[in-house]
Protein backbone atom coordinates (compact mmCIF):
# COMPACT_ATOMS: atom_id res chain seq x y z
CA UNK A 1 16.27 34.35 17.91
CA UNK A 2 19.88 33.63 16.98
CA UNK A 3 20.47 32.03 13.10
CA UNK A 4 19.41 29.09 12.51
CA UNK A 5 21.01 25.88 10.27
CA UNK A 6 20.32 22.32 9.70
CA UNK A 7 22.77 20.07 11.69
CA UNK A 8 25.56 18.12 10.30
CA UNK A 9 25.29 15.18 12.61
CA UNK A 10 21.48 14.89 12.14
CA UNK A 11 19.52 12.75 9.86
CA UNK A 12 18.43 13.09 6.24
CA UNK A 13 14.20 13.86 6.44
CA UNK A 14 14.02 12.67 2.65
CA UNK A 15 15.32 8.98 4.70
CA UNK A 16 12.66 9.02 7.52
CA UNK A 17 9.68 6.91 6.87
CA UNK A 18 6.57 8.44 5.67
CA UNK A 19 2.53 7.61 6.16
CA UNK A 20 -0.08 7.63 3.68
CA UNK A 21 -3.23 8.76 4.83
CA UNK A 22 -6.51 8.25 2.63
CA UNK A 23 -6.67 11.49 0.63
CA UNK A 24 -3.41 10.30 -0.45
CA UNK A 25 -0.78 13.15 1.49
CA UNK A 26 1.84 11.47 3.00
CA UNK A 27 2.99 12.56 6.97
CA UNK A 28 6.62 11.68 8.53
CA UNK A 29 6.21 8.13 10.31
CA UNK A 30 8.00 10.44 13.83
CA UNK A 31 6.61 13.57 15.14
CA UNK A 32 7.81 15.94 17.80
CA UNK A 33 5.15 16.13 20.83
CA UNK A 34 5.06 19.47 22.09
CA UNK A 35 3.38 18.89 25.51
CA UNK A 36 5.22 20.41 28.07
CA UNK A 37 3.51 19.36 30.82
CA UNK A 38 4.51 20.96 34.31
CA UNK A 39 8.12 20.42 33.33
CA UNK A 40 8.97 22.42 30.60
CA UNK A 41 8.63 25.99 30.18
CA UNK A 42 7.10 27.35 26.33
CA UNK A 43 11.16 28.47 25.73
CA UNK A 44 12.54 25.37 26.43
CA UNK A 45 9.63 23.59 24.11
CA UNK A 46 10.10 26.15 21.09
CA UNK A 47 13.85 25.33 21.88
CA UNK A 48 13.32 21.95 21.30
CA UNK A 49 11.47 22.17 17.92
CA UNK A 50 14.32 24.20 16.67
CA UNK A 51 16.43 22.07 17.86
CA UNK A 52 14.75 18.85 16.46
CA UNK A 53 14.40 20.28 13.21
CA UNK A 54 17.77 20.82 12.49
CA UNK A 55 18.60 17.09 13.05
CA UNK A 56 16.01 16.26 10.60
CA UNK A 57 12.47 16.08 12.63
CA UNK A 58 9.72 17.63 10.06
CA UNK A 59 6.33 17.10 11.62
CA UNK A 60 5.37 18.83 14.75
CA UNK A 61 2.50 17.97 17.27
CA UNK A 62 0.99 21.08 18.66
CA UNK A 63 -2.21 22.21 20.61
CA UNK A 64 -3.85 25.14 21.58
CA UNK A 65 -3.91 23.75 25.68
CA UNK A 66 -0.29 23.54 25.79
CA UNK A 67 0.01 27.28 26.20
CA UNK A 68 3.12 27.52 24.11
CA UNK A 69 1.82 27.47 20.30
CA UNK A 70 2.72 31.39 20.12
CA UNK A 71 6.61 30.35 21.10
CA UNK A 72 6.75 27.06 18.79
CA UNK A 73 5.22 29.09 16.18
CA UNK A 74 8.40 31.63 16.15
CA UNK A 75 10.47 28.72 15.87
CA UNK A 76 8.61 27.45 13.03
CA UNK A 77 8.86 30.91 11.24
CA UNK A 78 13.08 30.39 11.87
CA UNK A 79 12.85 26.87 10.58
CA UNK A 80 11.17 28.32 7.58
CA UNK A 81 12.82 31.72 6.79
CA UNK A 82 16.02 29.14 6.13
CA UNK A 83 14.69 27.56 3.30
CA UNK A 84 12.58 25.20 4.50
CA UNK A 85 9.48 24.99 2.71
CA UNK A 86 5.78 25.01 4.60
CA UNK A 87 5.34 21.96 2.21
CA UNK A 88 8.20 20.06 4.10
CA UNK A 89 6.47 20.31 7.14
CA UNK A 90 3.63 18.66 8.80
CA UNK A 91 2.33 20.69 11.66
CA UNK A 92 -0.90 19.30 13.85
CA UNK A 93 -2.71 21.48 16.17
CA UNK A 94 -5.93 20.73 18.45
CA UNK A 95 -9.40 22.25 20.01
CA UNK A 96 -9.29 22.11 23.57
CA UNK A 97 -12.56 21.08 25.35
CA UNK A 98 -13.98 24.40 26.00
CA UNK A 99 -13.81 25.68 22.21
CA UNK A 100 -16.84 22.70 20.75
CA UNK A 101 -19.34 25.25 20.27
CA UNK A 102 -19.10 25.54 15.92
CA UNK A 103 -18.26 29.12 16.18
CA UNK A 104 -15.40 28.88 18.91
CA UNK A 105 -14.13 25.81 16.86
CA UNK A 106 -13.43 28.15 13.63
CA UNK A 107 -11.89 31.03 16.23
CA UNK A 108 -9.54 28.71 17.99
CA UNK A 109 -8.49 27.15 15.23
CA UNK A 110 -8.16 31.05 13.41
CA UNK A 111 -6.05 31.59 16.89
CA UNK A 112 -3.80 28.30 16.73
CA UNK A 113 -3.16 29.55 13.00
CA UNK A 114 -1.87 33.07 14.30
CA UNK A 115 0.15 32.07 17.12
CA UNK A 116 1.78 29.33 15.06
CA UNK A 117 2.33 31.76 11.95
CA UNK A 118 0.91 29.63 9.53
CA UNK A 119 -1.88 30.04 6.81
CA UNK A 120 -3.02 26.38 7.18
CA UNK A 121 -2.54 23.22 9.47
CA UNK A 122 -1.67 20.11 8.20
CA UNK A 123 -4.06 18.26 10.48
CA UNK A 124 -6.33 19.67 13.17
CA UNK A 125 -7.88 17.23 16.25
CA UNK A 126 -10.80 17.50 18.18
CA UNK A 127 -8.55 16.99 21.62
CA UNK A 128 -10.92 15.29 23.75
CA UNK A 129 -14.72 14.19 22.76
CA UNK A 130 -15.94 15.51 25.95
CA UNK A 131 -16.80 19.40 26.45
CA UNK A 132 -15.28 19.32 29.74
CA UNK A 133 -13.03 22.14 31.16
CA UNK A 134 -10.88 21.71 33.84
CA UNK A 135 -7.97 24.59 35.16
CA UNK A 136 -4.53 23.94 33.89
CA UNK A 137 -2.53 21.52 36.67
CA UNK A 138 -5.69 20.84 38.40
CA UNK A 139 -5.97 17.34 40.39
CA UNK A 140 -7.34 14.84 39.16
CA UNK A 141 -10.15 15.15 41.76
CA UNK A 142 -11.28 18.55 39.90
CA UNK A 143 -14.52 18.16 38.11
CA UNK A 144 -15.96 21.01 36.36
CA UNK A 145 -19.63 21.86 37.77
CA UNK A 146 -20.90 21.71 34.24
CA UNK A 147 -19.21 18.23 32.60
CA UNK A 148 -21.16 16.23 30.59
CA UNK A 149 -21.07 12.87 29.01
CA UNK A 150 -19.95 12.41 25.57
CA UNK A 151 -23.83 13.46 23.64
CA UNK A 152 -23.18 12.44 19.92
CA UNK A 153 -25.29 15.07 18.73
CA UNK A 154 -23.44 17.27 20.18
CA UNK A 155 -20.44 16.01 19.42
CA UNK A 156 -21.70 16.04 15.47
CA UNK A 157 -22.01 20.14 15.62
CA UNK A 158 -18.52 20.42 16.19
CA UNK A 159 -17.19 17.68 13.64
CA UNK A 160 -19.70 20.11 11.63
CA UNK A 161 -17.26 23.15 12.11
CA UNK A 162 -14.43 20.81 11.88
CA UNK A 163 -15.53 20.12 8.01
CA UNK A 164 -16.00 23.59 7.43
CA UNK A 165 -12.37 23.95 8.50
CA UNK A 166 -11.17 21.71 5.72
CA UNK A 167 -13.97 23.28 3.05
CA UNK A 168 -12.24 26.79 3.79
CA UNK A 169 -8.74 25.89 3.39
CA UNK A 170 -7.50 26.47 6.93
CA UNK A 171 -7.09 22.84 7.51
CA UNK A 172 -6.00 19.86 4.80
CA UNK A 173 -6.73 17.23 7.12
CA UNK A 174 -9.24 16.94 10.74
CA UNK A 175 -8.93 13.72 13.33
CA UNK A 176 -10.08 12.57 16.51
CA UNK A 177 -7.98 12.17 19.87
CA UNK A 178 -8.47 9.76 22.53
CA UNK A 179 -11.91 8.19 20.91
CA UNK A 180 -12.87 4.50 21.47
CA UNK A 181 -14.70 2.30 18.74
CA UNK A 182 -17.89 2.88 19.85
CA UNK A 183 -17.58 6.63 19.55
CA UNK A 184 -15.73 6.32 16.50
CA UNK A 185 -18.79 3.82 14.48
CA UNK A 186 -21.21 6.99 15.23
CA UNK A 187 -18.73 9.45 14.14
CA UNK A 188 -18.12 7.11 10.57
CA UNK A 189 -21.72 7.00 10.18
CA UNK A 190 -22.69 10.19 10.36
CA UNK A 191 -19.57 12.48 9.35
CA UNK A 192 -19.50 14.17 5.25
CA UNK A 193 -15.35 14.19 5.97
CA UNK A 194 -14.10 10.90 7.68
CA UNK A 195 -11.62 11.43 10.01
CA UNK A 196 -7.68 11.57 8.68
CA UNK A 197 -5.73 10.04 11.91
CA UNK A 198 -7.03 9.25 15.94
CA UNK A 199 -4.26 10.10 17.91
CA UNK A 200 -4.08 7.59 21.05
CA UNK A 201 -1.81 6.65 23.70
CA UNK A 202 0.45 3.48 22.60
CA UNK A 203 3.11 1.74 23.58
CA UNK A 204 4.50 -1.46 24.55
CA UNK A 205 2.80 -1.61 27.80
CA UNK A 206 -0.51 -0.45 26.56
CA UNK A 207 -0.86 -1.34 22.50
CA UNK A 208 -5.01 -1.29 21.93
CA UNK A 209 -5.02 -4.23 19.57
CA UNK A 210 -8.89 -3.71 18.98
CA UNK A 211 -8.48 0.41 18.79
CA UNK A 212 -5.94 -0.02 16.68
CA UNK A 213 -6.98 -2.27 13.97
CA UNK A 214 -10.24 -0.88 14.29
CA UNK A 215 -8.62 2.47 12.85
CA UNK A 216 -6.74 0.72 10.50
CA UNK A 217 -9.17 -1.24 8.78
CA UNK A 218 -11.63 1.97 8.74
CA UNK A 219 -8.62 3.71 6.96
CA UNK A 220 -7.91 5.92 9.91
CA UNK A 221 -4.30 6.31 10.92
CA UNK A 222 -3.46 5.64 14.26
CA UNK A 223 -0.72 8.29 16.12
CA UNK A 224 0.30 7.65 19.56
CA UNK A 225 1.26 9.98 22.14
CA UNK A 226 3.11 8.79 25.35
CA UNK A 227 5.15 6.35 22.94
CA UNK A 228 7.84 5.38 25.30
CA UNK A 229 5.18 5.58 28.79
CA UNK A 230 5.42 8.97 28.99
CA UNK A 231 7.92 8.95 32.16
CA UNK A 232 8.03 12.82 32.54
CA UNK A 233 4.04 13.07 33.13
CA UNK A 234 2.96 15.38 35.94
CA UNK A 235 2.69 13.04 39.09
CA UNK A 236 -0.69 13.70 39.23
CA UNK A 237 -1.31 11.49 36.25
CA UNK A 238 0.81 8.44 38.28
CA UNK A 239 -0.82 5.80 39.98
CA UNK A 240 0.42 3.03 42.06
CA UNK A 241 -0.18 0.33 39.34
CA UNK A 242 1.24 2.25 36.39
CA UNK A 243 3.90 0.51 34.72
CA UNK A 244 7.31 1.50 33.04
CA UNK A 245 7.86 0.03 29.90
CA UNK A 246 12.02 1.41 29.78
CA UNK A 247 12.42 -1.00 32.32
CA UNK A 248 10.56 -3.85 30.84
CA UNK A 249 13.12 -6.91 31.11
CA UNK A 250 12.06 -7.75 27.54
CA UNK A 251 12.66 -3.81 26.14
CA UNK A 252 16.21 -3.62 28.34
CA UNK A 253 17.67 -7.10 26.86
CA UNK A 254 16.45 -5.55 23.10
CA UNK A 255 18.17 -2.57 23.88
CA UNK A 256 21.35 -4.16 24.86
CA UNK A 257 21.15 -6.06 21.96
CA UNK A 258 21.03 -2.97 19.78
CA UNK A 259 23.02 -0.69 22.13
CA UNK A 260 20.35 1.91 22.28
CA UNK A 261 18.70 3.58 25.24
CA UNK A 262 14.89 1.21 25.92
CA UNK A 263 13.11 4.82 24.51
CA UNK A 264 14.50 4.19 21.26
CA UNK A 265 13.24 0.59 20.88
CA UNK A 266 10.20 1.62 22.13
CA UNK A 267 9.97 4.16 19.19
CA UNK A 268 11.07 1.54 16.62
CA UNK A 269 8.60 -0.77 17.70
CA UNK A 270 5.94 1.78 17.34
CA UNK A 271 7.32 3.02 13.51
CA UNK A 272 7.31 -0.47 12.06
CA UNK A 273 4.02 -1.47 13.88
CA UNK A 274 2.12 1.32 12.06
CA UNK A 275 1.45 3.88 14.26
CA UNK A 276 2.75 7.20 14.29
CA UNK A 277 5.01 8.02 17.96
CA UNK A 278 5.02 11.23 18.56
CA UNK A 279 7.61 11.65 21.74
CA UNK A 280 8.50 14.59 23.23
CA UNK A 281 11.79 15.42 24.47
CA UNK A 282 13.82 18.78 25.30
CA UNK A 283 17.06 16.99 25.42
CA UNK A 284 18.74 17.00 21.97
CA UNK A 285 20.34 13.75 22.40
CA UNK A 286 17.23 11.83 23.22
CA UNK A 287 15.24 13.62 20.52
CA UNK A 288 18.38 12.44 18.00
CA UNK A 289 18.55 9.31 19.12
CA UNK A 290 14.81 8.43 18.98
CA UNK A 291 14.92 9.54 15.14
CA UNK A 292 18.03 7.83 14.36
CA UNK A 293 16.71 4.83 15.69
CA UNK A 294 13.90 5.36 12.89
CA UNK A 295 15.98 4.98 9.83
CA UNK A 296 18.48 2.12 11.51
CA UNK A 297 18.37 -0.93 11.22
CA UNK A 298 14.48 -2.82 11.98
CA UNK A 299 13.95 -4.87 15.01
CA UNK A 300 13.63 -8.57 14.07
CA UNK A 301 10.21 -10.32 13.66
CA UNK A 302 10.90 -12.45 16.95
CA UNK A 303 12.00 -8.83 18.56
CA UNK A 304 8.61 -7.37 17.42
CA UNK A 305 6.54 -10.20 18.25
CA UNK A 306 8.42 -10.08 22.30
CA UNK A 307 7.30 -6.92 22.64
CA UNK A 308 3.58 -7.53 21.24
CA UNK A 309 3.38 -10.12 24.01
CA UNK A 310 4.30 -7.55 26.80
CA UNK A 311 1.47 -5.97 26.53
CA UNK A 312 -0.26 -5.33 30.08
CA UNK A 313 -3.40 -2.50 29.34
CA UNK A 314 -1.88 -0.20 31.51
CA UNK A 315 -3.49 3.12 30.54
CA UNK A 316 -1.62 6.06 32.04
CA UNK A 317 -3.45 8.91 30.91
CA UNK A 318 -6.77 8.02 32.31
CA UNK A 319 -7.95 11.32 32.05
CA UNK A 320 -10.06 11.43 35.43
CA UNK A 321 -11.08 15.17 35.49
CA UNK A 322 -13.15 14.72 32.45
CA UNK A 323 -15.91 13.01 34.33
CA UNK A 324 -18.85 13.92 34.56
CA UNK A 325 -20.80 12.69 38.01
CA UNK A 326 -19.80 11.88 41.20
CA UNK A 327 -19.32 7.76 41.91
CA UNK A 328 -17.56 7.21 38.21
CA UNK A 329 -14.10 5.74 37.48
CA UNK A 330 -12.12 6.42 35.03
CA UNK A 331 -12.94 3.30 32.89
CA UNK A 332 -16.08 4.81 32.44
CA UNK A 333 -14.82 7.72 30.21
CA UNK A 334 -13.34 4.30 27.97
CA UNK A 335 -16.04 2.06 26.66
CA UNK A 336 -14.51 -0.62 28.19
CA UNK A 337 -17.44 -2.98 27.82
CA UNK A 338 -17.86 -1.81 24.37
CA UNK A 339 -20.66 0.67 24.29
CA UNK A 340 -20.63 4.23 25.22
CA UNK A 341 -21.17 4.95 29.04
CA UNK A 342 -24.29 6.57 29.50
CA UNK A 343 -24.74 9.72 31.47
């Protein structure tokens, strides 16, 4: 991989915000996603992570699904043999669905670790709370012969493993991903280590007031994924009612007032709300502008309170393949009536 530098047009890390999680480290208040998707090959992604961390970017989203941990984590040994230290960066990583079992928790995690080149992840998320496989690129009419529901004890003997994780050293920090409240009350209740972050999907068009300041108030720190709608998602995650929130009238008029692109106000509003975006671009000037727009100057209180009224629920990834019997909609893999769907 050619030499590697820190860019002179990019922005200072020590000046982007940072988080403070309840064991008291502190993360960058902007991440990097690393999800591909169908879209973008595992060069173009460990590209991008160079290419973002030499404009400033220091926390990286990863996971072992996306196939390309092995190519961000030679990037991540560049970004470090310049003088980088492993304590400037925050690097989160994730079990995939098939890996619960306690045992194949520890070895994918061991595996993440290895491809990445690291001795420890910052953070480490339980990707989905349901055991469900499904093939890479698969419909959303695939359903694995073997799903099941979300079972809690179940769910328990991995968070079990996940502990272990943090008791061994190979993790500082474990999370959740794409949990609801009810989920999360049995997890608080019965886990030694409480959760460190739930990563969720947020943005304008779909904010989870009661997720959100559930989290909050339970000293869990919310990071969303999809932070500006997520318009490069595979077009088998589109439906006909999803929404775009770049071309909200109310996010176009507050980007013309700041002369930004609508992604960046979109990421602003997410910073100084409290969560954690974590966009993913391969472009450098979207990737730039996105963390400039981070450390410039704060949307108003009237601009933040527009865009809290624009909210419309509109949940894009609505994660249909992780059902588990025939006859079920998506909602049901949500809560949505507040208690956990049964099987």
């Amino acid at each position: 991989m050619a030499a590697w530098s820190p860019a002179g047009n990019g922005v200072d890390p020590g000046a982007i915000p940072l988080r403070r999680l309840y064991t008291g480290a502190t993360l960058p208040a902007i991440g990097l996603g690393t999800f591909g998707s169908d879209h973008a090959t595992a060069p173009m992604v460990a590209e991008a992570v160079l290419g973002a961390a030499a404009v400033g970017y220091r926390h990286f989203d990863c996971a072992s699904v996306y196939g390309n941990e092995a190519a961000v984590g030679a990037s991540l040994r560049t970004i470090l043999a310049s003088g980088i230290s492993r304590e400037q960066l925050w690097i989160t990583s994730k079990v995939w669905n098939d890996k619960h079992a306690p045992d194949d928790v520890i070895a994918s995690c061991r595996q993440s670790l290895s491809d990445l080149g690291l001795d420890y992840l910052d953070l480490y998320l339980v990707h989905w709370p349901f055991p469900n496989f499904h093939p890479p690129g698969c419909d959303v009419t695939s359903r694995s012969a073997s799903a099941k529901p979300y079972i809690h004890e179940n769910y328990m003997k991995t968070w079990r493993a996940m502990e272990k994780l943090v008791d061994t050293g190979l993790v500082r920090h474990i999370g959740t991903s794409n949990m609801t409240v009810p989920k999360l009350r049995l997890l608080l209740r019965d886990a030694r280590i409480k959760p460190a972050a739930n990563e969720m999907e947020l943005h304008p068009h779909f904010q989870q007031p009661g997720l959100f300041e559930y989290v909050r108030a339970q000293g869990i720190h919310p990071i969303g994924y999809c932070p500006v709608g997520s318009p490069g998602r595979p077009a088998r995650d589109r439906t006909p009612l999803d929404t775009a929130d770049t071309e909200d009238p109310v996010i176009v008029k507050i980007a013309r007032r700041h002369d930004v692109h609508p992604a960046v106000i979109c990421i602003k509003w997410a910073v100084q709300r409290g969560q954690t975006p974590i966009p993913f671009s391969t472009t450098p000037r979207n990737y730039l502008a996105n963390l400039r727009g981070v450390v410039s100057a704060p949307l108003s209180d009237d601009e933040m309170r527009e865009i809290g009224g624009i909210d419309r629920n509109c949940r894009l990834i609505k994660g249909q393949v992780f059902l588990w019997k025939d006859g079920q909609s998506w909602e049901d893999l949500w809560d949505v009536n507040g208690e956990i769907t049964p099987a």
